[in-house]
N, C-alpha and C. Protein backbone atom coordinates (compact mmCIF):
# COMPACT_ATOMS: atom_id res chain seq x y z
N UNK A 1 88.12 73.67 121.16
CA UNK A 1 88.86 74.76 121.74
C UNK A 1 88.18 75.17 123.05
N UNK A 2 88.99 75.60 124.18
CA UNK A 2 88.41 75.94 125.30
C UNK A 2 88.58 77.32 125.54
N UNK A 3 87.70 78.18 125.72
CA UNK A 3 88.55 79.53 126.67
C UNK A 3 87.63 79.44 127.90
N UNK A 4 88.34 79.98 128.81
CA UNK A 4 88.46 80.43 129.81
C UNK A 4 88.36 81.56 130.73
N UNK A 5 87.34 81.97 131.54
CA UNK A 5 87.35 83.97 131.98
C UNK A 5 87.39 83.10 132.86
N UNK A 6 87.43 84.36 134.23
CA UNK A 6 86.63 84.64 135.04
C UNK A 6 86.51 85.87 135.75
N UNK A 7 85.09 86.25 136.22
CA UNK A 7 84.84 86.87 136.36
C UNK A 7 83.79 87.09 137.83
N UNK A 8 83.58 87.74 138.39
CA UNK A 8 82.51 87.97 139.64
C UNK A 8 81.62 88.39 139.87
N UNK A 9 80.31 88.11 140.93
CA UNK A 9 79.18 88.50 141.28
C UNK A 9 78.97 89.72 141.32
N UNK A 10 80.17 90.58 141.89
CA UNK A 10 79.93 92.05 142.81
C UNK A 10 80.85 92.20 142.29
N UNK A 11 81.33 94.16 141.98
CA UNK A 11 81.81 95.21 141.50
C UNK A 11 82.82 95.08 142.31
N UNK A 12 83.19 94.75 143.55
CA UNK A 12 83.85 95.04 144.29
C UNK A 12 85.31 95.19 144.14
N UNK A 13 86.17 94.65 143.16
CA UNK A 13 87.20 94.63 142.57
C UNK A 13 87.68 95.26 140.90
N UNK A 14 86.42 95.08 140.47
CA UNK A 14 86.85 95.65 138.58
C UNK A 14 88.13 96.60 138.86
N UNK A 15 88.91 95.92 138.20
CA UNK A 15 90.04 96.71 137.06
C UNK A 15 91.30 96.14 138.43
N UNK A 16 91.09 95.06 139.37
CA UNK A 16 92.49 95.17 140.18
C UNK A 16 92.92 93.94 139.65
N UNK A 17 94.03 94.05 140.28
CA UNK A 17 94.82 92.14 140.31
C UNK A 17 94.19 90.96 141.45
N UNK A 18 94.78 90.41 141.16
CA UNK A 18 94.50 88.93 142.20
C UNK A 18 95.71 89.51 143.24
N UNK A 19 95.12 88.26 144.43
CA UNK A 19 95.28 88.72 145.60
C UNK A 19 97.22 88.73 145.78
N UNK A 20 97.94 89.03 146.13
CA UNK A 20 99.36 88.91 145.52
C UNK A 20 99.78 87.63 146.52
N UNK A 21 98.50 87.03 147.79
CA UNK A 21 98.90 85.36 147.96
C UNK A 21 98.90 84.93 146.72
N UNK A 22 97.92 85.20 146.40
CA UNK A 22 97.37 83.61 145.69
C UNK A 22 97.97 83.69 144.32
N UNK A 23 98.66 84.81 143.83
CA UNK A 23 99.76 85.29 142.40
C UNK A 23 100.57 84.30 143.45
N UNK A 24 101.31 84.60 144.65
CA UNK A 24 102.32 83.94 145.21
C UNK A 24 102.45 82.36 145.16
N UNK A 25 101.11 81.92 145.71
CA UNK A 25 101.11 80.14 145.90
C UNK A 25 100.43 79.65 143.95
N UNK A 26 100.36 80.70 143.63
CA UNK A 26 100.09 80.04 141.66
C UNK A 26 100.99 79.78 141.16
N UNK A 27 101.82 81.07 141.64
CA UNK A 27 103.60 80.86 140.61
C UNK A 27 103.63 79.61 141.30
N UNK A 28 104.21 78.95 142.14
CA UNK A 28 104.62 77.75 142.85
C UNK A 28 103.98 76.62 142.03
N UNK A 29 103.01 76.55 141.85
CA UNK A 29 102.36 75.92 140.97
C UNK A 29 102.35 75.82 139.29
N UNK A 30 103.15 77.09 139.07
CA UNK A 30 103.49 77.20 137.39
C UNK A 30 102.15 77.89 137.10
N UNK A 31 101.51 78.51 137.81
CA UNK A 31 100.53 78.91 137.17
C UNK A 31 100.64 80.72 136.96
N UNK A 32 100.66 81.68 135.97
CA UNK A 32 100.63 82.85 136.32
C UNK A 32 99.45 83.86 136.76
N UNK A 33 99.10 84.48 137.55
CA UNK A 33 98.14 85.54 137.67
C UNK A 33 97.79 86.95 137.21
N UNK A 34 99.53 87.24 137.21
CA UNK A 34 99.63 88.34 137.26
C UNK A 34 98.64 89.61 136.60
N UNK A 35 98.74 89.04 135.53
CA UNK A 35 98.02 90.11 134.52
C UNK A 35 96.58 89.80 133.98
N UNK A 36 96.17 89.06 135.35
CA UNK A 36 94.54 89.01 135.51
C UNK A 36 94.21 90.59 135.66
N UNK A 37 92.89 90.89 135.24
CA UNK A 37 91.99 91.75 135.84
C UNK A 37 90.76 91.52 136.63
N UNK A 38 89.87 92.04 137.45
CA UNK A 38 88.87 91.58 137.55
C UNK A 38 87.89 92.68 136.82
N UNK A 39 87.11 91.65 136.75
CA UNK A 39 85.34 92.12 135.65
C UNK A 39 84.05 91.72 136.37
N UNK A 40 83.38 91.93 136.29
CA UNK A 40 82.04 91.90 136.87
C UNK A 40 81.19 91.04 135.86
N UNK A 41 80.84 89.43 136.01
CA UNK A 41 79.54 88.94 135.32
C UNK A 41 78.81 90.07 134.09
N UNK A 42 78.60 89.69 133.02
CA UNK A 42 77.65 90.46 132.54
C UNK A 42 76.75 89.46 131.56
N UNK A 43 75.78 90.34 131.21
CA UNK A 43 74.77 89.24 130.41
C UNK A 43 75.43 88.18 128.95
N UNK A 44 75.90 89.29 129.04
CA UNK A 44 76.65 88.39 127.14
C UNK A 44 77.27 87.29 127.53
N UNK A 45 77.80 87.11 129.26
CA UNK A 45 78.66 85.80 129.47
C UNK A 45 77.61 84.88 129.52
N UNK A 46 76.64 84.66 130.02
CA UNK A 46 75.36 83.73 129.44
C UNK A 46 75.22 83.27 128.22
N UNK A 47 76.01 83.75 127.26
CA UNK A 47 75.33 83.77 125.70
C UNK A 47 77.03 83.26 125.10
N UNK A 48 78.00 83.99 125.67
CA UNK A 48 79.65 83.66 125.21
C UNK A 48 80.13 82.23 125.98
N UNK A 49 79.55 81.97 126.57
CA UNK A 49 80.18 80.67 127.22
C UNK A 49 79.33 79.67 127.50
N UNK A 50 79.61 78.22 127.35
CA UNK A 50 79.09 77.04 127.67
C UNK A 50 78.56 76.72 129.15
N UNK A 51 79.66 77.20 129.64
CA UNK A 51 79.54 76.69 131.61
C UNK A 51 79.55 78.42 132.28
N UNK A 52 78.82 78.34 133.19
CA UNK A 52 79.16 79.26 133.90
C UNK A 52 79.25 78.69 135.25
N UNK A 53 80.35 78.57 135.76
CA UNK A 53 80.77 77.71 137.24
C UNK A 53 81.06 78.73 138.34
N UNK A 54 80.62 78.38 139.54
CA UNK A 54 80.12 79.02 140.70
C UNK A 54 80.82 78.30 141.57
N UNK A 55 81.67 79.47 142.43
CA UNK A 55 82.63 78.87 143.87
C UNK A 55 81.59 78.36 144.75
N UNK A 56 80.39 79.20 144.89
CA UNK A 56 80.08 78.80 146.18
C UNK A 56 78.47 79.04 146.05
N UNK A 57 77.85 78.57 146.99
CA UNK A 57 76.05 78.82 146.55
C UNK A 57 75.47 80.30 146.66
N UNK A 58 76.39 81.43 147.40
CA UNK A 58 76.05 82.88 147.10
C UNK A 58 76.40 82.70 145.75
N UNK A 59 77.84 82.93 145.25
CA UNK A 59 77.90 82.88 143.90
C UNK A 59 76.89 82.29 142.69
N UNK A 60 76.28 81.35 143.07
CA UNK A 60 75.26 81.11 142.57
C UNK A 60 74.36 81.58 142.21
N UNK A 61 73.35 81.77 143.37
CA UNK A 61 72.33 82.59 143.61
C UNK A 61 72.60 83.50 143.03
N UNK A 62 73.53 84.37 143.36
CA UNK A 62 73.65 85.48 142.17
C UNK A 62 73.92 85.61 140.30
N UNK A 63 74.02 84.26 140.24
CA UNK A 63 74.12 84.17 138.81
C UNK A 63 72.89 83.44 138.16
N UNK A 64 72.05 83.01 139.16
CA UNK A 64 70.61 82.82 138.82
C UNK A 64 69.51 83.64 139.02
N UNK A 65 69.95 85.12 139.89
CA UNK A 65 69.33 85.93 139.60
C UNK A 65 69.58 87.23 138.86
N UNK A 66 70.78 86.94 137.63
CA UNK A 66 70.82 87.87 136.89
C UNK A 66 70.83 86.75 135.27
N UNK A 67 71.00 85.57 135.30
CA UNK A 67 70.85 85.01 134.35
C UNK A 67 69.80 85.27 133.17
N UNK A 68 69.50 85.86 132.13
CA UNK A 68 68.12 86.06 130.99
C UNK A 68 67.58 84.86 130.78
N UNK A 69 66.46 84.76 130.82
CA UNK A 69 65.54 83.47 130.03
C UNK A 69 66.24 82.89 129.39
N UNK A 70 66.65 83.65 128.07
CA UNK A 70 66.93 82.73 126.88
C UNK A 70 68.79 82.35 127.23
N UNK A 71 69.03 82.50 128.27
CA UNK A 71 70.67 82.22 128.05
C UNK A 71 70.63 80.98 127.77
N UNK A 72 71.91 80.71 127.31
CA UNK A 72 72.40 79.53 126.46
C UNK A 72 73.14 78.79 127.28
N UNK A 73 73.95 79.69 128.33
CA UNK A 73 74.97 79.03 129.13
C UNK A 73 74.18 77.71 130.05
N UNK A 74 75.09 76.97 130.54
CA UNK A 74 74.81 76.08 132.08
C UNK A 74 75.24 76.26 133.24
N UNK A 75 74.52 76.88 134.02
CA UNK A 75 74.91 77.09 135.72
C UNK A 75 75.36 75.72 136.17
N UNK A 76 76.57 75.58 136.71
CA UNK A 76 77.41 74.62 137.26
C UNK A 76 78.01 74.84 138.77
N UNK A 77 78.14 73.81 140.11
CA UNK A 77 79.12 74.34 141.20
C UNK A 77 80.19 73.73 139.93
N UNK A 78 81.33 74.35 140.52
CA UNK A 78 82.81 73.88 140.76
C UNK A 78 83.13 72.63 141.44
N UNK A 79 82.49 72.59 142.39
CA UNK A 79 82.71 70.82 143.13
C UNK A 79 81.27 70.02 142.99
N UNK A 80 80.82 70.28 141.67
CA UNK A 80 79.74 69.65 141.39
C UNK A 80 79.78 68.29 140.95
N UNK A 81 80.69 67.32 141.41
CA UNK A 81 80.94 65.96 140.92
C UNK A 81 81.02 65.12 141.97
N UNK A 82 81.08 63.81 142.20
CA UNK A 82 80.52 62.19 143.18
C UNK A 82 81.82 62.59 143.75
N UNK A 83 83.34 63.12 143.88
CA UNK A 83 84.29 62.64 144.77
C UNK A 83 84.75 63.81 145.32
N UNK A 84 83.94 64.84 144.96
CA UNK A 84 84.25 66.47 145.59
C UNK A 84 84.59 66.20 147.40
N UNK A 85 85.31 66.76 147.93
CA UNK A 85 85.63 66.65 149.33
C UNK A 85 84.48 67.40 150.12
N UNK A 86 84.04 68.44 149.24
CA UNK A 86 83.14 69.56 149.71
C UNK A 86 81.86 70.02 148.79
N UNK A 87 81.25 70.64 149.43
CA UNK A 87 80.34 71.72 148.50
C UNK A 87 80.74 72.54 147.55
N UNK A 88 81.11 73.87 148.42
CA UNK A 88 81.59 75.12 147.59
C UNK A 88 83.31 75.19 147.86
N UNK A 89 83.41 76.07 146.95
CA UNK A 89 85.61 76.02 147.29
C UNK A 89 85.06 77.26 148.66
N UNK A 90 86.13 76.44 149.57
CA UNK A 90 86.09 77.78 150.20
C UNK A 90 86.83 78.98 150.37
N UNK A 91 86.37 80.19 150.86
CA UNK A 91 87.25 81.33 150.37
C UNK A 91 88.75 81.31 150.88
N UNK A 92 89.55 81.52 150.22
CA UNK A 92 91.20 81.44 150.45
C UNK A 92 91.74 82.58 151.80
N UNK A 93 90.78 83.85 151.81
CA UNK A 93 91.14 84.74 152.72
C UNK A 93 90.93 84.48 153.88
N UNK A 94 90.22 83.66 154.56
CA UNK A 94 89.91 82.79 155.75
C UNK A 94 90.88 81.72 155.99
N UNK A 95 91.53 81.34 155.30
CA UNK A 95 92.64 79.90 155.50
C UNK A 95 93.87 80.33 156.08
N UNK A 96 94.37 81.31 156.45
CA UNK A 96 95.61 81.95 156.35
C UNK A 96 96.72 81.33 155.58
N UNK A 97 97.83 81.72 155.54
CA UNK A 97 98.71 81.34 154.17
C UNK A 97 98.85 80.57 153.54
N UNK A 98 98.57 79.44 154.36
CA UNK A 98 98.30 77.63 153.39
C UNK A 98 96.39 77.79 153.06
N UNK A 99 95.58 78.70 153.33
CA UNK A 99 93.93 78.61 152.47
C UNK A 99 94.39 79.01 151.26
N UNK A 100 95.48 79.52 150.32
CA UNK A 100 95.91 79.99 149.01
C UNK A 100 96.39 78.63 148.21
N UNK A 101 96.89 78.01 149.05
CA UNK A 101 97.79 76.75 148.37
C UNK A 101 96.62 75.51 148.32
N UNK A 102 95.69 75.47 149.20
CA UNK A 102 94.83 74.32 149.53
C UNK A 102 93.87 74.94 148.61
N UNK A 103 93.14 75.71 148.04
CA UNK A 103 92.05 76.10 147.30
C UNK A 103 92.35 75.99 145.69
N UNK A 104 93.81 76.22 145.58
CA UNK A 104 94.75 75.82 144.31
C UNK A 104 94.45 74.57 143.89
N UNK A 105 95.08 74.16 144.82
CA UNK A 105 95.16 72.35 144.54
C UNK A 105 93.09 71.79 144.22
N UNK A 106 92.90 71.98 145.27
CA UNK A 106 91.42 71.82 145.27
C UNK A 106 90.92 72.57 143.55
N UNK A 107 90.88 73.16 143.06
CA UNK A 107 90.57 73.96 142.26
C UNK A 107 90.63 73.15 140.88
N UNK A 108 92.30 72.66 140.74
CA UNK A 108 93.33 71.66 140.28
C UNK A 108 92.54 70.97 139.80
N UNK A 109 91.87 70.05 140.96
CA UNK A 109 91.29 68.77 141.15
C UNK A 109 89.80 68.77 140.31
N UNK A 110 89.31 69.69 140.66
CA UNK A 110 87.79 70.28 140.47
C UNK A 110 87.96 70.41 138.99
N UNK A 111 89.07 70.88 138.43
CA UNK A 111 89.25 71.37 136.88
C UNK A 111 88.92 70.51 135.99
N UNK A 112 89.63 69.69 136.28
CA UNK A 112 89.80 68.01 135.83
C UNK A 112 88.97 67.00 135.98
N UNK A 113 88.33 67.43 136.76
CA UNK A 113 86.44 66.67 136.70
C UNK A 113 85.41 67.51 136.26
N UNK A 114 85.72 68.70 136.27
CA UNK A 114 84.71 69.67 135.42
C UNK A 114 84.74 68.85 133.65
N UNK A 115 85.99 69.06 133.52
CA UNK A 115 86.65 69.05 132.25
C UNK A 115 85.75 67.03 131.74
N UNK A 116 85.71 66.55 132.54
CA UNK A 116 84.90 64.86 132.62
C UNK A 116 83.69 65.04 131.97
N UNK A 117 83.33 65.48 133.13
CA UNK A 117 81.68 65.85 133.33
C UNK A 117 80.72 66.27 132.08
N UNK A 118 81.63 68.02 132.26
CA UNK A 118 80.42 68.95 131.08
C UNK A 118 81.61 68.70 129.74
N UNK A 119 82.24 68.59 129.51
CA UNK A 119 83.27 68.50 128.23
C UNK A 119 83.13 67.21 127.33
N UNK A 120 82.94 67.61 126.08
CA UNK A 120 83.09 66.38 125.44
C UNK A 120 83.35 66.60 123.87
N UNK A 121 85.08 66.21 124.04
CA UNK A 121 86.13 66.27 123.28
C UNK A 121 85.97 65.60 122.30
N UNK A 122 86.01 65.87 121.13
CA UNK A 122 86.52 65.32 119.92
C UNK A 122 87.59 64.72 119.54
N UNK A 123 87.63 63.31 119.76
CA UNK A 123 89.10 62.30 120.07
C UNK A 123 89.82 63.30 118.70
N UNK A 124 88.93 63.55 117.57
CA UNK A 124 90.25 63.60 116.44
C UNK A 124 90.24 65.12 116.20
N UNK A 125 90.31 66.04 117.83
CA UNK A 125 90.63 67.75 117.55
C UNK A 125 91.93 67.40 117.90
């Protein structure tokens, strides 16, 4: 079974929606946003989850300097695999209206080699 959060470095958003681009270029994609919230990293996600994956190397850094000793989780990039185009995803608010649709797709791509990589499925779940 997989679940799925996410969540962020900085306070800067708790309790809003996603950006209403990127709700915009998701629907297009079949994907919904809407009734995301945002949350702020906290320690128990170290301990509740397997991967903890990072857009970008700030994002990082900040999750290696609040990470506990004993966490359980694995600090991961997102384009941490041999055919990544890039480093970090880059931020969508800099792209103007096609950086929402290109970070999607990219994201897409990244999912599905995450899913390679650190995952390992039980042919008979």
């Amino acid at each position: 079974m997989f679940v799925c959060d996410s969540a962020g470095t900085a306070a800067y958003h708790i309790g809003k929606g996603p950006d209403p681009r990127m709700c915009q270029a998701a629907q297009a994609k079949g994907i919904m946003l809407d009734d995301l919230r945002a949350r702020q990293v906290s320690a128990n996600d170290f301990y509740d989850f397997d991967l903890l994956v990072a857009m970008d190397n700030s994002n990082l850094s900040n999750l290696q300097a609040i990470k506990p000793a004993d966490a359980t989780a694995k600090l991961v990039m997102m384009l941490d695999y041999p055919s990544a185009p890039m480093s970090q995803v880059p931020d969508p608010y800099y792209g103007g209206a096609e950086g929402f649709d290109q970070v999607l797709s990219l994201l897409q791509h990244a999912c599905s080699n995450l899913h390679e990589l650190y995952c390992q499925v039980d042919a008979n779940e």
